[in-house]
PDB file of N, CA and C in Angstrom:
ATOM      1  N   UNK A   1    -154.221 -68.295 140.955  1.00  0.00           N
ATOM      2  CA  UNK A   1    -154.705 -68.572 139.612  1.00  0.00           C
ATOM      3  C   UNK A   1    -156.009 -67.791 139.418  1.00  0.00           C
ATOM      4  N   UNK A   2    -156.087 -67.225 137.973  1.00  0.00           N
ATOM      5  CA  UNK A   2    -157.311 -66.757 138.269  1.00  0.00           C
ATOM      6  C   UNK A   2    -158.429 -67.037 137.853  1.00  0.00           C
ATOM      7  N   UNK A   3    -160.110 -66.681 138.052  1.00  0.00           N
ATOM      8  CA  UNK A   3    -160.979 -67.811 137.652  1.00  0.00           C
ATOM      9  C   UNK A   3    -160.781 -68.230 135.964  1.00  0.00           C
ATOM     10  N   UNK A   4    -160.429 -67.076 134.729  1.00  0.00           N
ATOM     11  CA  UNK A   4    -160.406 -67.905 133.763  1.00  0.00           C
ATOM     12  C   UNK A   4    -159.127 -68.982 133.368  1.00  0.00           C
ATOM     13  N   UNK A   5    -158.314 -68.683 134.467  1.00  0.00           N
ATOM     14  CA  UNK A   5    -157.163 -70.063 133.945  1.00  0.00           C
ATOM     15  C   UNK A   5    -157.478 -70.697 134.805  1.00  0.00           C
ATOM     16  N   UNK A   6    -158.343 -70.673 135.629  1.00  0.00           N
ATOM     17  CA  UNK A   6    -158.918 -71.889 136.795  1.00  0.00           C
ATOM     18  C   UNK A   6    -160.107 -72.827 135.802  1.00  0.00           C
ATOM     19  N   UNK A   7    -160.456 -71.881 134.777  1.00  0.00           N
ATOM     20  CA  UNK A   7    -162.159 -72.692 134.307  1.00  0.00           C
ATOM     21  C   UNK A   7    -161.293 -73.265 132.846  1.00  0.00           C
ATOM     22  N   UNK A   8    -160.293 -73.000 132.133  1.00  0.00           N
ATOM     23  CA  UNK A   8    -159.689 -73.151 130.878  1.00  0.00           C
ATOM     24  C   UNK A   8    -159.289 -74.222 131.579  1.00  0.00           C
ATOM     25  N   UNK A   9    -158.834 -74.281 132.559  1.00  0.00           N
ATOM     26  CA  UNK A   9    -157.605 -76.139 133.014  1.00  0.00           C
ATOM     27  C   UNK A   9    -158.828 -76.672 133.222  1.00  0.00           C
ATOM     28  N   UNK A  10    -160.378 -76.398 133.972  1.00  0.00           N
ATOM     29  CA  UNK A  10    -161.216 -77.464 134.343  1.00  0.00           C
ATOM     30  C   UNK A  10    -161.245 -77.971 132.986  1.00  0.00           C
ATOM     31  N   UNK A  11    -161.656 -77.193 132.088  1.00  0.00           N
ATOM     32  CA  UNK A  11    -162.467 -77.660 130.714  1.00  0.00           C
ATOM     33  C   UNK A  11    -161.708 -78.506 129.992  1.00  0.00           C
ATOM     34  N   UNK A  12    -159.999 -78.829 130.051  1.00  0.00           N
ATOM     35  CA  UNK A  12    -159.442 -79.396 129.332  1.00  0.00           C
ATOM     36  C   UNK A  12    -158.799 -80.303 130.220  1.00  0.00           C
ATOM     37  N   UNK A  13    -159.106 -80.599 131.683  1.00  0.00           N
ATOM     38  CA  UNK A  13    -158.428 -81.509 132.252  1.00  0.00           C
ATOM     39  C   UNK A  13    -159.804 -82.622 132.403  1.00  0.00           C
ATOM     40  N   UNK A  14    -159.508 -84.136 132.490  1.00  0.00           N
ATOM     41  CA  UNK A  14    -160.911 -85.210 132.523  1.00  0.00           C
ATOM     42  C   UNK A  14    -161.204 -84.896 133.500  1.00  0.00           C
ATOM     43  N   UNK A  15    -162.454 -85.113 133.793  1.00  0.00           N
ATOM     44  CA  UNK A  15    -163.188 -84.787 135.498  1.00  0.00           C
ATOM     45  C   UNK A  15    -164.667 -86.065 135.119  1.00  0.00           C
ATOM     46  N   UNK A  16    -164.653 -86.664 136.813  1.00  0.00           N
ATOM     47  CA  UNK A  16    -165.662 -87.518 136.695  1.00  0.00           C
ATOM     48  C   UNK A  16    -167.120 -86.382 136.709  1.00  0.00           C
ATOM     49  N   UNK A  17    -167.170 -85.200 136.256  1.00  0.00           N
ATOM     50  CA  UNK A  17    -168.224 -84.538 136.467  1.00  0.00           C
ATOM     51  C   UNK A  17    -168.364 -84.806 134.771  1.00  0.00           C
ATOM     52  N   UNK A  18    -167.757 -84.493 133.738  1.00  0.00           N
ATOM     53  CA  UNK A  18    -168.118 -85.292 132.883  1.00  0.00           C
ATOM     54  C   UNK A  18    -169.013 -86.435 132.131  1.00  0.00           C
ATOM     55  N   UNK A  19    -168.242 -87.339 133.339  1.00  0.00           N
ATOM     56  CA  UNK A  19    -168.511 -88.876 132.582  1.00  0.00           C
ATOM     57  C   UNK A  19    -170.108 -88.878 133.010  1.00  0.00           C
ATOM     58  N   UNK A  20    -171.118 -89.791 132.417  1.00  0.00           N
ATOM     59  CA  UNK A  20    -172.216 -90.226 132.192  1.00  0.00           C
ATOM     60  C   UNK A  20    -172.079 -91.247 133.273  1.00  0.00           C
ATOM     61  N   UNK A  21    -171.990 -90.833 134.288  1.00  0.00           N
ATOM     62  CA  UNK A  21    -172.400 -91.351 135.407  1.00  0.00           C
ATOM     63  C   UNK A  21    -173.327 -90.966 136.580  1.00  0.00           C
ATOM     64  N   UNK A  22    -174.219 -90.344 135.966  1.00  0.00           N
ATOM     65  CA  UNK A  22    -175.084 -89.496 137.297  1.00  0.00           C
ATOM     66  C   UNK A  22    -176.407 -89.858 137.118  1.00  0.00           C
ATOM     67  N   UNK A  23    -176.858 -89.904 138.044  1.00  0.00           N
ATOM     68  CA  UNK A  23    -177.876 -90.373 138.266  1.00  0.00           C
ATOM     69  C   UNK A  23    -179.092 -88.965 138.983  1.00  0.00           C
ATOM     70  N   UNK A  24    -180.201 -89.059 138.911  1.00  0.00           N
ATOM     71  CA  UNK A  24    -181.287 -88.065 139.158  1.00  0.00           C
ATOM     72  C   UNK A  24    -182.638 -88.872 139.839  1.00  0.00           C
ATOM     73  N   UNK A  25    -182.801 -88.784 141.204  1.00  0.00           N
ATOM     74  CA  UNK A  25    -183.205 -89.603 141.892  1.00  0.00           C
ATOM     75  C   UNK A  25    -184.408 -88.778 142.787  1.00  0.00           C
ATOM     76  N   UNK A  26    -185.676 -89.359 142.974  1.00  0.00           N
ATOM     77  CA  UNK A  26    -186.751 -88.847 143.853  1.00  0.00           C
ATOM     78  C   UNK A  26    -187.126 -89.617 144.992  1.00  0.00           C
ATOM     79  N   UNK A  27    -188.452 -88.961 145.418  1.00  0.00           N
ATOM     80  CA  UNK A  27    -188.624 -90.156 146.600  1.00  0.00           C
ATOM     81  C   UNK A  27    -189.214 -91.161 146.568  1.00  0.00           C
ATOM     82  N   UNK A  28    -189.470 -91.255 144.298  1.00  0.00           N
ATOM     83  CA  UNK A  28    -190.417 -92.432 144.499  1.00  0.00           C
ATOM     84  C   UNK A  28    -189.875 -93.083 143.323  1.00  0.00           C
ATOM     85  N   UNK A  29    -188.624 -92.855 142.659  1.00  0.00           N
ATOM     86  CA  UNK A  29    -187.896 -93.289 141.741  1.00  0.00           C
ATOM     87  C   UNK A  29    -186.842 -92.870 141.645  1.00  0.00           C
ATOM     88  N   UNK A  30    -186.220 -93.889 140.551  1.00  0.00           N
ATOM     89  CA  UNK A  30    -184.900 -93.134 139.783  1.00  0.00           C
ATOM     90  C   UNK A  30    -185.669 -92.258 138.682  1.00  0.00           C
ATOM     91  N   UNK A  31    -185.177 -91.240 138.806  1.00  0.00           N
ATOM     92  CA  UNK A  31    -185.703 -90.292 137.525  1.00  0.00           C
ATOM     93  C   UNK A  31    -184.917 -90.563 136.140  1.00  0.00           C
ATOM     94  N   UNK A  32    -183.805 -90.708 136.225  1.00  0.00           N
ATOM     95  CA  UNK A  32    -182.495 -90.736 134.689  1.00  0.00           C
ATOM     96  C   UNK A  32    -181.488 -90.987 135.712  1.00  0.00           C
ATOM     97  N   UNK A  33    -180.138 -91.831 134.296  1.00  0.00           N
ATOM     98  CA  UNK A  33    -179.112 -92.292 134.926  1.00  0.00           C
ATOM     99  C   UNK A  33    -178.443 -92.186 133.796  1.00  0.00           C
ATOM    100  N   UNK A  34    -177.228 -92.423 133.774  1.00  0.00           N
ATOM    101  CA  UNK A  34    -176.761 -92.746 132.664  1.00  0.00           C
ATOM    102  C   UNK A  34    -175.969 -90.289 132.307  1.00  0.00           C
ATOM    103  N   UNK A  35    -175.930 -89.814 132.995  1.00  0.00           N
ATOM    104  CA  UNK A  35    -176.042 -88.419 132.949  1.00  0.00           C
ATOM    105  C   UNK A  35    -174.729 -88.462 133.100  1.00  0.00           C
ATOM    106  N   UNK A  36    -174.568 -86.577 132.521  1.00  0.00           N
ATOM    107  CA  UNK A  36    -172.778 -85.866 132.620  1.00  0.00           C
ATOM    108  C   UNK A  36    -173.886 -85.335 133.884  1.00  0.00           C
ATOM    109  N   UNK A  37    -172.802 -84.633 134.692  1.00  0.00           N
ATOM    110  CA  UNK A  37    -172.991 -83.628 135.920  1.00  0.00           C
ATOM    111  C   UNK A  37    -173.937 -82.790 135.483  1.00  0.00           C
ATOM    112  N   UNK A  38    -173.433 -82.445 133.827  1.00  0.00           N
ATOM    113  CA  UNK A  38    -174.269 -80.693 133.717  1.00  0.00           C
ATOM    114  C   UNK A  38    -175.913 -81.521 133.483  1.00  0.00           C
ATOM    115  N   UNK A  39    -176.111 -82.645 132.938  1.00  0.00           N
ATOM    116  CA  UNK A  39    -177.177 -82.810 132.183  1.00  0.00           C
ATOM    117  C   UNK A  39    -178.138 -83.316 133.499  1.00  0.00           C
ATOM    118  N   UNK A  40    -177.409 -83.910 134.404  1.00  0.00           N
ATOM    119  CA  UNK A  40    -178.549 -84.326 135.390  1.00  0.00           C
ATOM    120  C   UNK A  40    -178.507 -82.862 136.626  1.00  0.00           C
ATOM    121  N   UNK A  41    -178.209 -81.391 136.091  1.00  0.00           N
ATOM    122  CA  UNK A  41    -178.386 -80.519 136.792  1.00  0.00           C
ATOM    123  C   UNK A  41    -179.909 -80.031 136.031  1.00  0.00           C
ATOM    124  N   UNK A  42    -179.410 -80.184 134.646  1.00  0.00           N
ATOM    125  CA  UNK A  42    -180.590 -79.670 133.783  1.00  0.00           C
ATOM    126  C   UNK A  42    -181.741 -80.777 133.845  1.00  0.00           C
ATOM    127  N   UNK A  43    -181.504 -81.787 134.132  1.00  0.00           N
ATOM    128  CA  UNK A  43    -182.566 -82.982 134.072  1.00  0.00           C
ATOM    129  C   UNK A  43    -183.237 -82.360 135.514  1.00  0.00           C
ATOM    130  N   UNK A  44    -182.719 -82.147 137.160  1.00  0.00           N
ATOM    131  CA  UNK A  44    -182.888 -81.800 138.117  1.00  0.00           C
ATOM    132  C   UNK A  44    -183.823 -80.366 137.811  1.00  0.00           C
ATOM    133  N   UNK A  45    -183.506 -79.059 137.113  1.00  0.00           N
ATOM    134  CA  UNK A  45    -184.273 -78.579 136.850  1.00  0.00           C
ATOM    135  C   UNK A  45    -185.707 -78.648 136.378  1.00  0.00           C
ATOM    136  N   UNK A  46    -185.500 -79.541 135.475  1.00  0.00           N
ATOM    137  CA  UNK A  46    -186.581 -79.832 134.591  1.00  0.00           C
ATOM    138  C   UNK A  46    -188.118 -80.529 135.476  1.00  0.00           C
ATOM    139  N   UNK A  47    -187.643 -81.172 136.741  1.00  0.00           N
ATOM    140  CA  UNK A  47    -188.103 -82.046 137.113  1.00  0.00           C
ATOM    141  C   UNK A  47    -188.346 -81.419 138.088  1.00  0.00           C
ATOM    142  N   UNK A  48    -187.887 -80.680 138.500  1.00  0.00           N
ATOM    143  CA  UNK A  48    -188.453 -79.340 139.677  1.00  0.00           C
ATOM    144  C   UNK A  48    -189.411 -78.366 139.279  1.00  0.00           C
ATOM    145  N   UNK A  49    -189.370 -78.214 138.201  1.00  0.00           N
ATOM    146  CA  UNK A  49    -190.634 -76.880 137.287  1.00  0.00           C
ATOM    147  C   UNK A  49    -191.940 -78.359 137.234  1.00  0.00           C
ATOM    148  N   UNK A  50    -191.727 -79.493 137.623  1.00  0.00           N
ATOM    149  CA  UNK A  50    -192.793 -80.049 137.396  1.00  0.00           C
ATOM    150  C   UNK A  50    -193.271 -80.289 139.016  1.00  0.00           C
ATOM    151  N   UNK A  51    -193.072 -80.308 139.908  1.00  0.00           N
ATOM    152  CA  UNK A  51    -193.125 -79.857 141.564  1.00  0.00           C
ATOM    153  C   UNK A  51    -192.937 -81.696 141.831  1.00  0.00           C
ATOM    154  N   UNK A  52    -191.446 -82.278 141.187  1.00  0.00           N
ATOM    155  CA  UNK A  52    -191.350 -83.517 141.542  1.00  0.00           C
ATOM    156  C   UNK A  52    -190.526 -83.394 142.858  1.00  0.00           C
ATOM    157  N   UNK A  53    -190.978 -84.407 144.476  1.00  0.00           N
ATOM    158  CA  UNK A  53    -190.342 -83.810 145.601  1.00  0.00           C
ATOM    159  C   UNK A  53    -189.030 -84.934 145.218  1.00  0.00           C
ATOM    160  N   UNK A  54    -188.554 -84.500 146.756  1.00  0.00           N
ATOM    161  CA  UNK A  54    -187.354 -85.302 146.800  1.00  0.00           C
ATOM    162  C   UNK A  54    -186.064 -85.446 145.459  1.00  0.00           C
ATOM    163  N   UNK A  55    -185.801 -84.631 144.879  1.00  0.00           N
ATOM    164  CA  UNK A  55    -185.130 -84.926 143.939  1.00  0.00           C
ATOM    165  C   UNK A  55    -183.532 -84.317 144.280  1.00  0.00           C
ATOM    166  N   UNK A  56    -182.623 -85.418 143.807  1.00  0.00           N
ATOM    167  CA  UNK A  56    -181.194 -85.184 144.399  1.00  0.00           C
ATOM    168  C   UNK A  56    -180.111 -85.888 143.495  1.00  0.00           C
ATOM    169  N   UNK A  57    -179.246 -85.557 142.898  1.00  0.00           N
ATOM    170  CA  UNK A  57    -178.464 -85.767 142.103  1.00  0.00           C
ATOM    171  C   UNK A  57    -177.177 -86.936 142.711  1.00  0.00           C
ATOM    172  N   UNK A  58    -177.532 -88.147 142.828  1.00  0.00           N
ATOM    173  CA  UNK A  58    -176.209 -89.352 142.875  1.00  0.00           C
ATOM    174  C   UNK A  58    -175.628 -89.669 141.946  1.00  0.00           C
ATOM    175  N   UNK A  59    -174.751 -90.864 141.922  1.00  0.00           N
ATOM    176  CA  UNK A  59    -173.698 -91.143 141.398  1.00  0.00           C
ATOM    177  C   UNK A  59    -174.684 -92.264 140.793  1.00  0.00           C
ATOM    178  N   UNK A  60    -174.700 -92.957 139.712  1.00  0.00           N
ATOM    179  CA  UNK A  60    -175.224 -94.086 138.987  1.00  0.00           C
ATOM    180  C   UNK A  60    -175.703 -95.140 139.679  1.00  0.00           C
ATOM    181  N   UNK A  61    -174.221 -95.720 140.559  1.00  0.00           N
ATOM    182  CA  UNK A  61    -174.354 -96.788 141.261  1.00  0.00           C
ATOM    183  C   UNK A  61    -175.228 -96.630 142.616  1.00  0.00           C
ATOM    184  N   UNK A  62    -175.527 -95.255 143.294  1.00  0.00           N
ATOM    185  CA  UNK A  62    -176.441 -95.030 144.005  1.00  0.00           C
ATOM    186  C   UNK A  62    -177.436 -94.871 143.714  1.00  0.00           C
ATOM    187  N   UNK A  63    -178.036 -94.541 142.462  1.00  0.00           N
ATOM    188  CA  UNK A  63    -179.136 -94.403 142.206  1.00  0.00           C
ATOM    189  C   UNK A  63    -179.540 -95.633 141.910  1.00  0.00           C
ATOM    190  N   UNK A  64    -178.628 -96.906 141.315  1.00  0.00           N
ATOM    191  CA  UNK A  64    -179.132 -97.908 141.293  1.00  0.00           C
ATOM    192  C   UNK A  64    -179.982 -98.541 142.808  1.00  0.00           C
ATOM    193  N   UNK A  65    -178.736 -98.531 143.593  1.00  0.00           N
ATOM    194  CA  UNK A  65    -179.872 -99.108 145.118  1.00  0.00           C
ATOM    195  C   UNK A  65    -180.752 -98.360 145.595  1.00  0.00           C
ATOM    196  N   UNK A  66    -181.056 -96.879 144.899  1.00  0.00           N
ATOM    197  CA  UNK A  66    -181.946 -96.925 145.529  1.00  0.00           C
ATOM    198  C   UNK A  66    -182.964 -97.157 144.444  1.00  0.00           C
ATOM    199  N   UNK A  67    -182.885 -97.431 143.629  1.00  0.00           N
ATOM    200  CA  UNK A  67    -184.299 -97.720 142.537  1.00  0.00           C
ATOM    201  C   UNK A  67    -184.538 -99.402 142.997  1.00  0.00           C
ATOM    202  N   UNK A  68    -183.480-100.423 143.588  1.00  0.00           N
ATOM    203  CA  UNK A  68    -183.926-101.560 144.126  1.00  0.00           C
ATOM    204  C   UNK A  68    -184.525-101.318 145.447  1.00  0.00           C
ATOM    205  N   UNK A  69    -184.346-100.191 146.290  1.00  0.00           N
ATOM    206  CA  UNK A  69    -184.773 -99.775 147.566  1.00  0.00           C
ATOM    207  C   UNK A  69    -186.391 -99.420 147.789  1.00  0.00           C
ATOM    208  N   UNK A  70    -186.693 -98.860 146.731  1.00  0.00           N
ATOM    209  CA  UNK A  70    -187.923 -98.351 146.146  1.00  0.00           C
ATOM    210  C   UNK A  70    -188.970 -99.339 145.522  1.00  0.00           C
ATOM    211  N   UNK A  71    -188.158-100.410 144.558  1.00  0.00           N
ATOM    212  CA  UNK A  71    -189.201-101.189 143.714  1.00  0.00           C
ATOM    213  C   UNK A  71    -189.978-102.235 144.952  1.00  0.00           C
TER     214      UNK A  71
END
């Protein structure tokens, strides 16, 4: 297959990279939750041009324990 009928089936098939489930996580918080894949890549950027450490992109429900891990 080639990459543009590989990226035309991603774009029109559901993918949990999609759904608003991501979470954006440091070493001293949850940063945002509630994210598509692309937005907590761009949230991850954003938050790196500000020299925030530890920052790593989970799944919602992980970012939840660790924001109880943290408080």
């Amino acid at each position: 297959m080639t990459s543009a009928k590989h990226t035309a089936i991603a774009e029109t098939e559901p993918s949990e990279l999609a759904e608003p489930r991501w979470a954006v996580v440091s070493f001293k918080k949850l940063e945002a939750a509630a994210l598509t894949f692309a937005d907590a890549v761009k949230k991850l950027s954003e938050l790196e041009s500000s020299k925030i450490p530890g920052l790593c992109i989970v799944t919602d429900e992980a970012g939840a324990r660790i924001a109880d891990s943290i408080s």
